[in-house]
PDB file of N, CA and C in Angstrom:
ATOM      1  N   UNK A   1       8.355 -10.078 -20.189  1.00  0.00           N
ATOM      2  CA  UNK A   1       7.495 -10.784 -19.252  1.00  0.00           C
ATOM      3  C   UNK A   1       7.505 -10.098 -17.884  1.00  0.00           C
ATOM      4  N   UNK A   2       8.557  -9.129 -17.352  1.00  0.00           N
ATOM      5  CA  UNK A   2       8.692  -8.491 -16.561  1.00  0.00           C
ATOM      6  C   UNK A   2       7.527  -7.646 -16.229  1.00  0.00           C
ATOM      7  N   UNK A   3       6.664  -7.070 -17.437  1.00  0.00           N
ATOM      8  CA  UNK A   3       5.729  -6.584 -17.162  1.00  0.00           C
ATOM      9  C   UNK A   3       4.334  -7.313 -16.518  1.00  0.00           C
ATOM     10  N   UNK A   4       4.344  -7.985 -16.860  1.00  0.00           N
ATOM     11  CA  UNK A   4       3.328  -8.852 -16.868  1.00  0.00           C
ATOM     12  C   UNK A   4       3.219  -9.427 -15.324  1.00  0.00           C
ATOM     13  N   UNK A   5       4.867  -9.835 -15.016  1.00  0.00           N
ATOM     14  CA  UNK A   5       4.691 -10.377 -13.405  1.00  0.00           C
ATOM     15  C   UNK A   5       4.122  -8.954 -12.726  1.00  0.00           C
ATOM     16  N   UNK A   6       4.465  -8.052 -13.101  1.00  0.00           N
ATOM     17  CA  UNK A   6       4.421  -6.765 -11.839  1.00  0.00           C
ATOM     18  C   UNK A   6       2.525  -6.866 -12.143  1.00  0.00           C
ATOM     19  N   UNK A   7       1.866  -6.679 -12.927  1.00  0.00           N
ATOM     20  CA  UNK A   7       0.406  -6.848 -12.818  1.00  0.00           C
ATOM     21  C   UNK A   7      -0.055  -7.975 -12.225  1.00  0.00           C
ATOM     22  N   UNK A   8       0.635  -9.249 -12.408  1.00  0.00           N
ATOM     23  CA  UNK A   8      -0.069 -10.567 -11.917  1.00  0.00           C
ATOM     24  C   UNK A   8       0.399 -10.240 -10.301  1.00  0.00           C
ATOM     25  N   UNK A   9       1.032  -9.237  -9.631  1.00  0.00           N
ATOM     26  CA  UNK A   9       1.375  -9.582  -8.498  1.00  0.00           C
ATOM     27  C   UNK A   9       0.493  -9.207  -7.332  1.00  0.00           C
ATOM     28  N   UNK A  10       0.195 -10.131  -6.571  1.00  0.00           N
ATOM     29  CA  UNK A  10      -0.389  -9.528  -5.029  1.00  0.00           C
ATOM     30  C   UNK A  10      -2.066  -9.853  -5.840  1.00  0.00           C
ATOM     31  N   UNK A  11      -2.429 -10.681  -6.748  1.00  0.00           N
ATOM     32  CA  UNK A  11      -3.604 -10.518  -7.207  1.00  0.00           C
ATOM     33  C   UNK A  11      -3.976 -11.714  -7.563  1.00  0.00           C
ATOM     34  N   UNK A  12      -5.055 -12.298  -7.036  1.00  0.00           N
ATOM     35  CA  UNK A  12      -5.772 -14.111  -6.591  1.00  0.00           C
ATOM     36  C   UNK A  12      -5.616 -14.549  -8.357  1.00  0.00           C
ATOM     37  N   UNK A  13      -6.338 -13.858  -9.053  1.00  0.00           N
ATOM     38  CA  UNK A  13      -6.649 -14.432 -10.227  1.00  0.00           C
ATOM     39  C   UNK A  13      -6.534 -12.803 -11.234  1.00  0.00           C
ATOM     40  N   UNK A  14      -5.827 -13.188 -12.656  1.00  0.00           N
ATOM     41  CA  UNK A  14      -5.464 -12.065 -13.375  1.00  0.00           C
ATOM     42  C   UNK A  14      -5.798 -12.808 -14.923  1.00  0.00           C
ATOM     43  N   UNK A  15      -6.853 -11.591 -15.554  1.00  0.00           N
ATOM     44  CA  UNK A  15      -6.683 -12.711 -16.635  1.00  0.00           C
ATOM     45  C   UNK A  15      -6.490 -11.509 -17.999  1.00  0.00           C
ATOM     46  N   UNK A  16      -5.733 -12.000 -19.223  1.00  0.00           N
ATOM     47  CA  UNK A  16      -5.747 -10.989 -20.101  1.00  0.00           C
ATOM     48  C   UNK A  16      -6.087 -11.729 -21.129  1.00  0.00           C
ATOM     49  N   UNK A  17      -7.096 -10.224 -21.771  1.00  0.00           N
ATOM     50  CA  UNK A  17      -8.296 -10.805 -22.283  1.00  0.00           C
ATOM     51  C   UNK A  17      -8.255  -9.667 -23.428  1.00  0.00           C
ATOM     52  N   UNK A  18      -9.348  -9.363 -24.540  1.00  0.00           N
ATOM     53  CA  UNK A  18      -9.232  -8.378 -25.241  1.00  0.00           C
ATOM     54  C   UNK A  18     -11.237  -8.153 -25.522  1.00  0.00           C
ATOM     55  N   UNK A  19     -11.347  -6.716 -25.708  1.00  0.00           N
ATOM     56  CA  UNK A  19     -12.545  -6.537 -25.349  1.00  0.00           C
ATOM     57  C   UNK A  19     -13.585  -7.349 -26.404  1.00  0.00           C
ATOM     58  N   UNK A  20     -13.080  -7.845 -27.525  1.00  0.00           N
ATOM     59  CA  UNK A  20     -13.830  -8.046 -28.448  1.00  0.00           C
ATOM     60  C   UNK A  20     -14.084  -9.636 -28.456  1.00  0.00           C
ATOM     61  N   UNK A  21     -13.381 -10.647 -27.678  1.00  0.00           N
ATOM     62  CA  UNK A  21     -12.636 -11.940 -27.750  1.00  0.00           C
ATOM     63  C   UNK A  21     -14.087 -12.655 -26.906  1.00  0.00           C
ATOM     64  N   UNK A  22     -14.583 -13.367 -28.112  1.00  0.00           N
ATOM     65  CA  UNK A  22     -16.201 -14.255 -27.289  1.00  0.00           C
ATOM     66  C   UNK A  22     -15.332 -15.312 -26.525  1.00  0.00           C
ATOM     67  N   UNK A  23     -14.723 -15.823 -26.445  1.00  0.00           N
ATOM     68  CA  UNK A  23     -13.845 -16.818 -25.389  1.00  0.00           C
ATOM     69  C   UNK A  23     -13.340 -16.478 -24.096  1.00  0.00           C
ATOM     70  N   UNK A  24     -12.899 -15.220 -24.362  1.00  0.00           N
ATOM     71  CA  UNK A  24     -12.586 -14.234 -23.585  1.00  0.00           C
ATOM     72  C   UNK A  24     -13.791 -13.862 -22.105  1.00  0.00           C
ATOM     73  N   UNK A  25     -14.609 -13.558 -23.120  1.00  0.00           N
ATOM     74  CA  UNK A  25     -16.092 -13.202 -22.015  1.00  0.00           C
ATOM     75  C   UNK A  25     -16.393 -14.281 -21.608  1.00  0.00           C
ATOM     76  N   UNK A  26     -16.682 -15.149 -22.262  1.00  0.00           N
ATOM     77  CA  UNK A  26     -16.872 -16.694 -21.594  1.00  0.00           C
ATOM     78  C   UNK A  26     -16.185 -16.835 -20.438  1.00  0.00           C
ATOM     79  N   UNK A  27     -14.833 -16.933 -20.566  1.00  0.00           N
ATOM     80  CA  UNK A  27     -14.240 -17.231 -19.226  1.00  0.00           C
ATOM     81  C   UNK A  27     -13.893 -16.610 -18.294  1.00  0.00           C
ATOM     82  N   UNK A  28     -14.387 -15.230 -18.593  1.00  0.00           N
ATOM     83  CA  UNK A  28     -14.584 -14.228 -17.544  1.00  0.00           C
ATOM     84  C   UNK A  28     -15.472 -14.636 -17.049  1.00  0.00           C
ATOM     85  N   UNK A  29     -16.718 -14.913 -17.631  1.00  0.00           N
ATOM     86  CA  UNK A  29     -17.996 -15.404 -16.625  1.00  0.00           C
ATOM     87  C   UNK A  29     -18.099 -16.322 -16.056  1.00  0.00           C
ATOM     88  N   UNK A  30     -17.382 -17.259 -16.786  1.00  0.00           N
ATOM     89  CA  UNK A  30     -17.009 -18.587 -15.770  1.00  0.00           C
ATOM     90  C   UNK A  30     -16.022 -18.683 -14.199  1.00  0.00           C
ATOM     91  N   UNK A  31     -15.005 -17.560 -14.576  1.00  0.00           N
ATOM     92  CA  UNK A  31     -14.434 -17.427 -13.708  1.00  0.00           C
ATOM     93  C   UNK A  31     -15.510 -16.957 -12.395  1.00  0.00           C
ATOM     94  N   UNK A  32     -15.856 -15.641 -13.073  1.00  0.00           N
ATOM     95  CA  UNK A  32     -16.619 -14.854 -11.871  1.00  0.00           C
ATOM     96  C   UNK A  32     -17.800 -15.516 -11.242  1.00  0.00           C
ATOM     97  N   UNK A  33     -18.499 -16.633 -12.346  1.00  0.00           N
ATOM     98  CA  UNK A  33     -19.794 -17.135 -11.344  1.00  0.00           C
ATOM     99  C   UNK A  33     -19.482 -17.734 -10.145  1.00  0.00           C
ATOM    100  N   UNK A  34     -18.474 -18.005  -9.159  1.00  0.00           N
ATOM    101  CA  UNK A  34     -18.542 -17.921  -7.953  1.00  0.00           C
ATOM    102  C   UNK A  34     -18.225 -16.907  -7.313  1.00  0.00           C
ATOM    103  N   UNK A  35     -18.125 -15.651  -7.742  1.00  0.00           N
ATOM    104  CA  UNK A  35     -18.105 -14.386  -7.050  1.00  0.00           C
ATOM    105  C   UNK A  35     -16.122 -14.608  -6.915  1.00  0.00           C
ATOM    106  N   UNK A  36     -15.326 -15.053  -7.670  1.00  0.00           N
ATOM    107  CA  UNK A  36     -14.179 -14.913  -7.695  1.00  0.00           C
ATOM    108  C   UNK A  36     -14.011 -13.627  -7.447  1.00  0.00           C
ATOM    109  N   UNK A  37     -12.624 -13.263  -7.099  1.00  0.00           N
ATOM    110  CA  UNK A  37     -12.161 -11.593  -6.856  1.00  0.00           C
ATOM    111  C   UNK A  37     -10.855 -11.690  -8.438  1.00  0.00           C
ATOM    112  N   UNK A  38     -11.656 -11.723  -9.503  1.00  0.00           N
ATOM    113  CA  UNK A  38     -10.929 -11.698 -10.772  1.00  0.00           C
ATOM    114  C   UNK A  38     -10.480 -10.069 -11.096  1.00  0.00           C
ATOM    115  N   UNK A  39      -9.159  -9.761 -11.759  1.00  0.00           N
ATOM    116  CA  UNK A  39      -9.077  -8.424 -12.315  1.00  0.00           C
ATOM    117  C   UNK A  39      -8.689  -9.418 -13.664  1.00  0.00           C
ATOM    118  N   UNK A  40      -9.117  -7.989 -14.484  1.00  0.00           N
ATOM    119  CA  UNK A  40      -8.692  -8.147 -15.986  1.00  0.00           C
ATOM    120  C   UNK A  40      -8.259  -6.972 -16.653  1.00  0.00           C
ATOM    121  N   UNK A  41      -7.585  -7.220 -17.548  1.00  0.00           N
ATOM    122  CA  UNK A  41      -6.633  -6.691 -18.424  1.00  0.00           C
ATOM    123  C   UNK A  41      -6.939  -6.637 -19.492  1.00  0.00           C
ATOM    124  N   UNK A  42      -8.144  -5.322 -20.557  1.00  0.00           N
ATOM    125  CA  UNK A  42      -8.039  -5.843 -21.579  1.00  0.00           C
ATOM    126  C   UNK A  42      -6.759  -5.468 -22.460  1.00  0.00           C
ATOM    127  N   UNK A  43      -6.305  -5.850 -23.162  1.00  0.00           N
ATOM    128  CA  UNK A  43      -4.942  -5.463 -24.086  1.00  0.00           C
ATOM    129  C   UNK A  43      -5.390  -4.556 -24.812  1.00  0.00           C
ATOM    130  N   UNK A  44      -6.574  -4.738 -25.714  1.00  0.00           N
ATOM    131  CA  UNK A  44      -6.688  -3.990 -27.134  1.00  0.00           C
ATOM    132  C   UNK A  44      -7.018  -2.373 -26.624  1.00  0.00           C
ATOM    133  N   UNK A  45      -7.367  -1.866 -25.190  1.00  0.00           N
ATOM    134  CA  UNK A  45      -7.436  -1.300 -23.957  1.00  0.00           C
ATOM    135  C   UNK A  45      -6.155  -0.402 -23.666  1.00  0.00           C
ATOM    136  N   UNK A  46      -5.588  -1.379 -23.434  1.00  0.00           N
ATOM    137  CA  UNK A  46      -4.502  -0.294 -22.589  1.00  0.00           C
ATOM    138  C   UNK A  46      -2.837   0.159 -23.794  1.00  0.00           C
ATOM    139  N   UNK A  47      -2.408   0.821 -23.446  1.00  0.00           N
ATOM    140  CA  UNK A  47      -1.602   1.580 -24.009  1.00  0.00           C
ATOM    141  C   UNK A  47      -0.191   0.685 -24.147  1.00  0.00           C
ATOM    142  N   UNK A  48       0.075   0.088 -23.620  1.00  0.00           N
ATOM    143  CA  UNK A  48       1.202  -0.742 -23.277  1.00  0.00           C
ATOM    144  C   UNK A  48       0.825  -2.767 -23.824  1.00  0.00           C
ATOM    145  N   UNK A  49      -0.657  -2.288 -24.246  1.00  0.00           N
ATOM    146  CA  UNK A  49      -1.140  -4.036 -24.706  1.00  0.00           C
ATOM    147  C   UNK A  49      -0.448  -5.038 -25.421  1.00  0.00           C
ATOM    148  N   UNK A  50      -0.040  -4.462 -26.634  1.00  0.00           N
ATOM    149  CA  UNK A  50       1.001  -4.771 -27.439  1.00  0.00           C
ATOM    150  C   UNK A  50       1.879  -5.355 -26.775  1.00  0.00           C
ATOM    151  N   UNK A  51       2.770  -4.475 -26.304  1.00  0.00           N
ATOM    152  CA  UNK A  51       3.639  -4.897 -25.616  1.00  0.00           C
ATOM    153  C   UNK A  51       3.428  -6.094 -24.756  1.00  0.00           C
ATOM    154  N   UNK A  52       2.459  -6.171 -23.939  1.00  0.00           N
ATOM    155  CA  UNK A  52       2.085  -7.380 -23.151  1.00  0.00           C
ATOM    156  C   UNK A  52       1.628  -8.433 -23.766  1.00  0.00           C
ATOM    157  N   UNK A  53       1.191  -8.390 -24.675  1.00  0.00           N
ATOM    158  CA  UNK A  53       0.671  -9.411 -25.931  1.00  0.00           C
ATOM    159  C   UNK A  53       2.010 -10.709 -26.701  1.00  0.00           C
ATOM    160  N   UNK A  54       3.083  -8.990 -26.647  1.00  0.00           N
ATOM    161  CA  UNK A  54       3.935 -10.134 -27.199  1.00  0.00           C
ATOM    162  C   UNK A  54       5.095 -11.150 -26.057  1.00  0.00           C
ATOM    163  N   UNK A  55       4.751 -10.353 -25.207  1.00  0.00           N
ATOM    164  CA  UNK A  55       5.451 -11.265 -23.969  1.00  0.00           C
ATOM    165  C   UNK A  55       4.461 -12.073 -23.479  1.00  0.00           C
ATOM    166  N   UNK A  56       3.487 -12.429 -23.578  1.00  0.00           N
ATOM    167  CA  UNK A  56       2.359 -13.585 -23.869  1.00  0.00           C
ATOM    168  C   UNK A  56       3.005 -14.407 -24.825  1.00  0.00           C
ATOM    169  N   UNK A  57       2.748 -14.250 -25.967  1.00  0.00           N
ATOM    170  CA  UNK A  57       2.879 -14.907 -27.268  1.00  0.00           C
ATOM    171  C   UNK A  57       4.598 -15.412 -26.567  1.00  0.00           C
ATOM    172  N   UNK A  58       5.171 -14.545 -26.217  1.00  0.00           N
ATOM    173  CA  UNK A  58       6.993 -15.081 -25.962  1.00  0.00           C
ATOM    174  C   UNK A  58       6.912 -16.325 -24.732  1.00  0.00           C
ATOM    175  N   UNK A  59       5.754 -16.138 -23.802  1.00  0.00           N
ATOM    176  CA  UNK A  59       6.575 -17.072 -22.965  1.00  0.00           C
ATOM    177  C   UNK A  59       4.940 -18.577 -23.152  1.00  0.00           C
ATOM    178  N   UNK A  60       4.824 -18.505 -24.807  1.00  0.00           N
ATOM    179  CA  UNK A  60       4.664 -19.632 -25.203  1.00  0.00           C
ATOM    180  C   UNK A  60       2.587 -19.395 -25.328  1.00  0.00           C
ATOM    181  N   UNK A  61       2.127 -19.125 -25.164  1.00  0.00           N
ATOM    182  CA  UNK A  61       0.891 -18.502 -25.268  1.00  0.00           C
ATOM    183  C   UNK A  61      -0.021 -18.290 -26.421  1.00  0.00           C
ATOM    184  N   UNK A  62      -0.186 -19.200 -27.010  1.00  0.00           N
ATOM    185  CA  UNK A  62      -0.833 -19.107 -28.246  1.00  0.00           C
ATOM    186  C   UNK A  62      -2.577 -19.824 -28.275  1.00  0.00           C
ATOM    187  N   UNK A  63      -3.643 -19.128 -28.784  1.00  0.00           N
ATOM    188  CA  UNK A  63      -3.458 -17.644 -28.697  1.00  0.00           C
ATOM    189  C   UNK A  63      -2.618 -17.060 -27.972  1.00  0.00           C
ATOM    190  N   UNK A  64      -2.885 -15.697 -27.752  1.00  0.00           N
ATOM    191  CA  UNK A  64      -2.412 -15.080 -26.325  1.00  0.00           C
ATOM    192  C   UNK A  64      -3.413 -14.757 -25.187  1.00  0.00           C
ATOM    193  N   UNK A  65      -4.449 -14.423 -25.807  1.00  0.00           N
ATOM    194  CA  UNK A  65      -5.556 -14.452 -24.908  1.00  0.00           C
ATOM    195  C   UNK A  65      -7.016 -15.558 -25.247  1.00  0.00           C
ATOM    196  N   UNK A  66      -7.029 -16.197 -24.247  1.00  0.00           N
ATOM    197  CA  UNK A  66      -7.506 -15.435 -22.740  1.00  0.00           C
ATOM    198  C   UNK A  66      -6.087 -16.214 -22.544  1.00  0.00           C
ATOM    199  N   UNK A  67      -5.684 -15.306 -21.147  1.00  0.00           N
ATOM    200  CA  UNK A  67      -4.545 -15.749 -20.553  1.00  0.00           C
ATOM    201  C   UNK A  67      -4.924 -15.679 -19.283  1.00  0.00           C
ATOM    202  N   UNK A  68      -5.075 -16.950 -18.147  1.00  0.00           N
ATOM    203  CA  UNK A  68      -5.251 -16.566 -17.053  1.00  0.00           C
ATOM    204  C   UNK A  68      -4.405 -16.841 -16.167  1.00  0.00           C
ATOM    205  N   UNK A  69      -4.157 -16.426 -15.295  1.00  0.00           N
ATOM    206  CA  UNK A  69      -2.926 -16.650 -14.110  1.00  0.00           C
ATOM    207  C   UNK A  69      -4.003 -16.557 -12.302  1.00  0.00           C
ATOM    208  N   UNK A  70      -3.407 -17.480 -11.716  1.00  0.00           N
ATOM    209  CA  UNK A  70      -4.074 -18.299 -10.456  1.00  0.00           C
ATOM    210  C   UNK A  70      -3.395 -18.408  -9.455  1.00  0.00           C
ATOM    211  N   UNK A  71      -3.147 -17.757  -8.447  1.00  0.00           N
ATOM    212  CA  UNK A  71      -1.743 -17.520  -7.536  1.00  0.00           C
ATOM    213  C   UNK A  71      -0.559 -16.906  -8.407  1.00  0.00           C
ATOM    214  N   UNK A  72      -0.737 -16.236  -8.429  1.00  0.00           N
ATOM    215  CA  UNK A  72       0.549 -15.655  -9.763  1.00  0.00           C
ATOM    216  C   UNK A  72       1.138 -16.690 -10.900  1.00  0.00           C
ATOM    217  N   UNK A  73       0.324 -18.091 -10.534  1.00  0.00           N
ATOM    218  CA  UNK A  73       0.508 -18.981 -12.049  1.00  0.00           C
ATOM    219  C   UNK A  73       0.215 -18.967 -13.394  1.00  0.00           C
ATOM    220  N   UNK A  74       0.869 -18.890 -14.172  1.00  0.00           N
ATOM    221  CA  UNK A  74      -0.241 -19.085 -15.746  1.00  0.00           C
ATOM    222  C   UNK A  74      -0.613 -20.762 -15.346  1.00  0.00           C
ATOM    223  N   UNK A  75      -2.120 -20.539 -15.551  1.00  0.00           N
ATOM    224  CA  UNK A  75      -2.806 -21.673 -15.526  1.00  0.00           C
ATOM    225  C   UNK A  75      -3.098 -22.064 -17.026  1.00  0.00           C
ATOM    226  N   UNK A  76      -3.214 -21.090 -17.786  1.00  0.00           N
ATOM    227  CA  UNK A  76      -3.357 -20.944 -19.610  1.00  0.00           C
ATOM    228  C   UNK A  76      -4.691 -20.308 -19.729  1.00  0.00           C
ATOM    229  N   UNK A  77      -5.367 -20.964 -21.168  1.00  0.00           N
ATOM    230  CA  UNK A  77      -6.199 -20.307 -21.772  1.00  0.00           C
ATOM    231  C   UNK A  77      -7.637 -20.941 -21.769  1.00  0.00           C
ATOM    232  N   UNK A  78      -8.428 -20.761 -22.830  1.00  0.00           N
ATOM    233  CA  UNK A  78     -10.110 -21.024 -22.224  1.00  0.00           C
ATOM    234  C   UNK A  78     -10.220 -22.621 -22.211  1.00  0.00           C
ATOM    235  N   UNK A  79      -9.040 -23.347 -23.272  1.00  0.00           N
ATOM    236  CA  UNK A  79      -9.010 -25.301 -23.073  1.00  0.00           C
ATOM    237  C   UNK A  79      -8.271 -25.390 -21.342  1.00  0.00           C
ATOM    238  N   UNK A  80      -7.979 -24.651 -20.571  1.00  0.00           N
ATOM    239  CA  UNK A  80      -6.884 -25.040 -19.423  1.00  0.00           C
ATOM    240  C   UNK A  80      -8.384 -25.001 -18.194  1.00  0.00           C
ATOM    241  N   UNK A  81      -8.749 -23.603 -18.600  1.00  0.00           N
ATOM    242  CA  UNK A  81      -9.812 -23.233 -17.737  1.00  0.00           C
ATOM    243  C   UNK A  81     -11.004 -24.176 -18.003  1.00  0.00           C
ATOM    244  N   UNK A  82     -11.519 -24.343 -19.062  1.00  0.00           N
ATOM    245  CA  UNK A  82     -13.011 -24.958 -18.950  1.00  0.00           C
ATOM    246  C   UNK A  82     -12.300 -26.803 -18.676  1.00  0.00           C
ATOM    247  N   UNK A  83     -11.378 -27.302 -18.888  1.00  0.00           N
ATOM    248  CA  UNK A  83     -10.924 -28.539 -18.625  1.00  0.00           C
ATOM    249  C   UNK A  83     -10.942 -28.697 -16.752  1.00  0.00           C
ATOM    250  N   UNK A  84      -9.852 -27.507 -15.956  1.00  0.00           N
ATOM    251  CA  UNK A  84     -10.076 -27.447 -14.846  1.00  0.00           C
ATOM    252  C   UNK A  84     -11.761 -27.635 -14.484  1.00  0.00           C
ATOM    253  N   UNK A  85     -12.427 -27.053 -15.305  1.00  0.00           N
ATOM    254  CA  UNK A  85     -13.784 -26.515 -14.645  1.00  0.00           C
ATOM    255  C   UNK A  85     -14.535 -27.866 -14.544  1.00  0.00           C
ATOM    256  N   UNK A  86     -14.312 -28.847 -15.637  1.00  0.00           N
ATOM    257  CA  UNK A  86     -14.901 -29.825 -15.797  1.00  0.00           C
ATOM    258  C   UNK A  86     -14.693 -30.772 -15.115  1.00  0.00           C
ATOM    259  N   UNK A  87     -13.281 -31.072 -14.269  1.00  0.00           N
ATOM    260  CA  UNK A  87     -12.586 -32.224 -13.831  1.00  0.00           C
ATOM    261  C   UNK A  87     -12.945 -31.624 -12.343  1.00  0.00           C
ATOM    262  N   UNK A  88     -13.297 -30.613 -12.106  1.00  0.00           N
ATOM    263  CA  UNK A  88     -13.758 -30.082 -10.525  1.00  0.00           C
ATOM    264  C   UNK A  88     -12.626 -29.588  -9.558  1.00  0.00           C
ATOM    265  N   UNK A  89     -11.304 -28.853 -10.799  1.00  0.00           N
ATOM    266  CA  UNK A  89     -10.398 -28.631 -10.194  1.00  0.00           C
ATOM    267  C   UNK A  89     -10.296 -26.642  -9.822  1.00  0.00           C
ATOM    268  N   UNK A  90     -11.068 -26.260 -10.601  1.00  0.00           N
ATOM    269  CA  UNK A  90     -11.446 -24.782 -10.874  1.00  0.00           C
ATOM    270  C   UNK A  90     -11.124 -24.573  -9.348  1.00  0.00           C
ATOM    271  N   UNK A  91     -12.077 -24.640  -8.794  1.00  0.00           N
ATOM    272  CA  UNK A  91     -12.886 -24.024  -7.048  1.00  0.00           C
ATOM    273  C   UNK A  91     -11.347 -24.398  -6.310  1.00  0.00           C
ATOM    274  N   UNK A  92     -10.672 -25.345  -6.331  1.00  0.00           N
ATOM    275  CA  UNK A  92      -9.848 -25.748  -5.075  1.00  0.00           C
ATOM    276  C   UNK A  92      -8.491 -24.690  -5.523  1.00  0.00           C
ATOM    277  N   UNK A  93      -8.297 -24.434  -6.750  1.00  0.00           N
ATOM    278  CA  UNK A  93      -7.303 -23.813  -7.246  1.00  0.00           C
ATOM    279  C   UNK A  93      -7.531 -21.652  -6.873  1.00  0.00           C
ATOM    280  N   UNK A  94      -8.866 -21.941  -7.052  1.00  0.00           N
ATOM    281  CA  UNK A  94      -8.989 -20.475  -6.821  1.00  0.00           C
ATOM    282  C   UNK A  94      -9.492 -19.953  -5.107  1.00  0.00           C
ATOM    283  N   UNK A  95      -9.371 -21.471  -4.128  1.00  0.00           N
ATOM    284  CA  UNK A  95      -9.596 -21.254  -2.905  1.00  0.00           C
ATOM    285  C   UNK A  95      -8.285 -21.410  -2.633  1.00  0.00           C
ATOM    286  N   UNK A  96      -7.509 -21.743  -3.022  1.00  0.00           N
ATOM    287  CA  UNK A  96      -5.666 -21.556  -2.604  1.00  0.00           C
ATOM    288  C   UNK A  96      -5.019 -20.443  -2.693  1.00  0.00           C
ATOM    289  N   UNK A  97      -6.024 -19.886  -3.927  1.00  0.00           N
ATOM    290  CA  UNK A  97      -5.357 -18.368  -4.361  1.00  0.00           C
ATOM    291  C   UNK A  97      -5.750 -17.584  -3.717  1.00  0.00           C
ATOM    292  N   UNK A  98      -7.041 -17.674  -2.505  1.00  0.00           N
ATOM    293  CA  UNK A  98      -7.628 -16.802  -1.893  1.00  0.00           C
ATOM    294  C   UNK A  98      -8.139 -15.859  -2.761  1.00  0.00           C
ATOM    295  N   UNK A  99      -9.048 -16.397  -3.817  1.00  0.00           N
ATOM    296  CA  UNK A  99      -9.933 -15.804  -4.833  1.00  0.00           C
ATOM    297  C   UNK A  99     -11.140 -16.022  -4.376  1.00  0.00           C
ATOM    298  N   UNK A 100     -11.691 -16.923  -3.741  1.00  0.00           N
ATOM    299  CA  UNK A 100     -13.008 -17.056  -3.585  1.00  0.00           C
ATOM    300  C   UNK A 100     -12.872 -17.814  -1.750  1.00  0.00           C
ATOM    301  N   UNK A 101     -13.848 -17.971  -1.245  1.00  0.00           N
ATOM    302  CA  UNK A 101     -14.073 -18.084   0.325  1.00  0.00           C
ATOM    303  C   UNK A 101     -15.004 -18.594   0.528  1.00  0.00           C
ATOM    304  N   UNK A 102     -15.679 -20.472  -0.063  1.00  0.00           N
ATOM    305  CA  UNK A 102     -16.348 -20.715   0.373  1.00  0.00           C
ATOM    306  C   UNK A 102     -16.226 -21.627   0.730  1.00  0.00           C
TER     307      UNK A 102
END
């Protein structure tokens, strides 16, 4: 999981995702339609994914992706995100993180 903090760090919103994952894109776009300052991670992507996949899956993450993190929080996956989104908690969480500025 060590890895994982050093990417989530110094960064509003981090989400790991895999390029092929329709849930995945979904909540990328959901994230970004307020012009969030989102980075992403795809796993199936990078060289070290695996590895980050299973320290997902380890610190309880099932799936593993989408995995999003919100002030360096795991907030969870696309039921955590579209639930926030619905209850009108999305925006206040990602204006704390200094992800978005409106």
């Amino acid at each position: 999981m060590e890895s994982v903090k050093k990417m989530i760090a110094e960064k509003p919103v981090v989400m790991f995702s895999k390029s092929k994952c329709c849930m995945c894109h979904t909540i990328k776009t959901l994230i970004s339609s307020f012009g969030a300052n989102l980075t992403v991670y795809e796993l199936d992507e990078l060289s070290n994914g695996l590895q980050l996949e299973k320290a997902l899956l380890a610190s309880g993450r099932r799936p593993s992706v989408p995995a999003v993190f919100i002030g360096q929080e795991l907030i969870g996956g696309a039921n955590e995100i579209m639930s926030l989104h619905l209850e009108g908690r999305r925006i206040p969480l990602l204006k704390k993180a200094k992800a978005i500025w409106l």
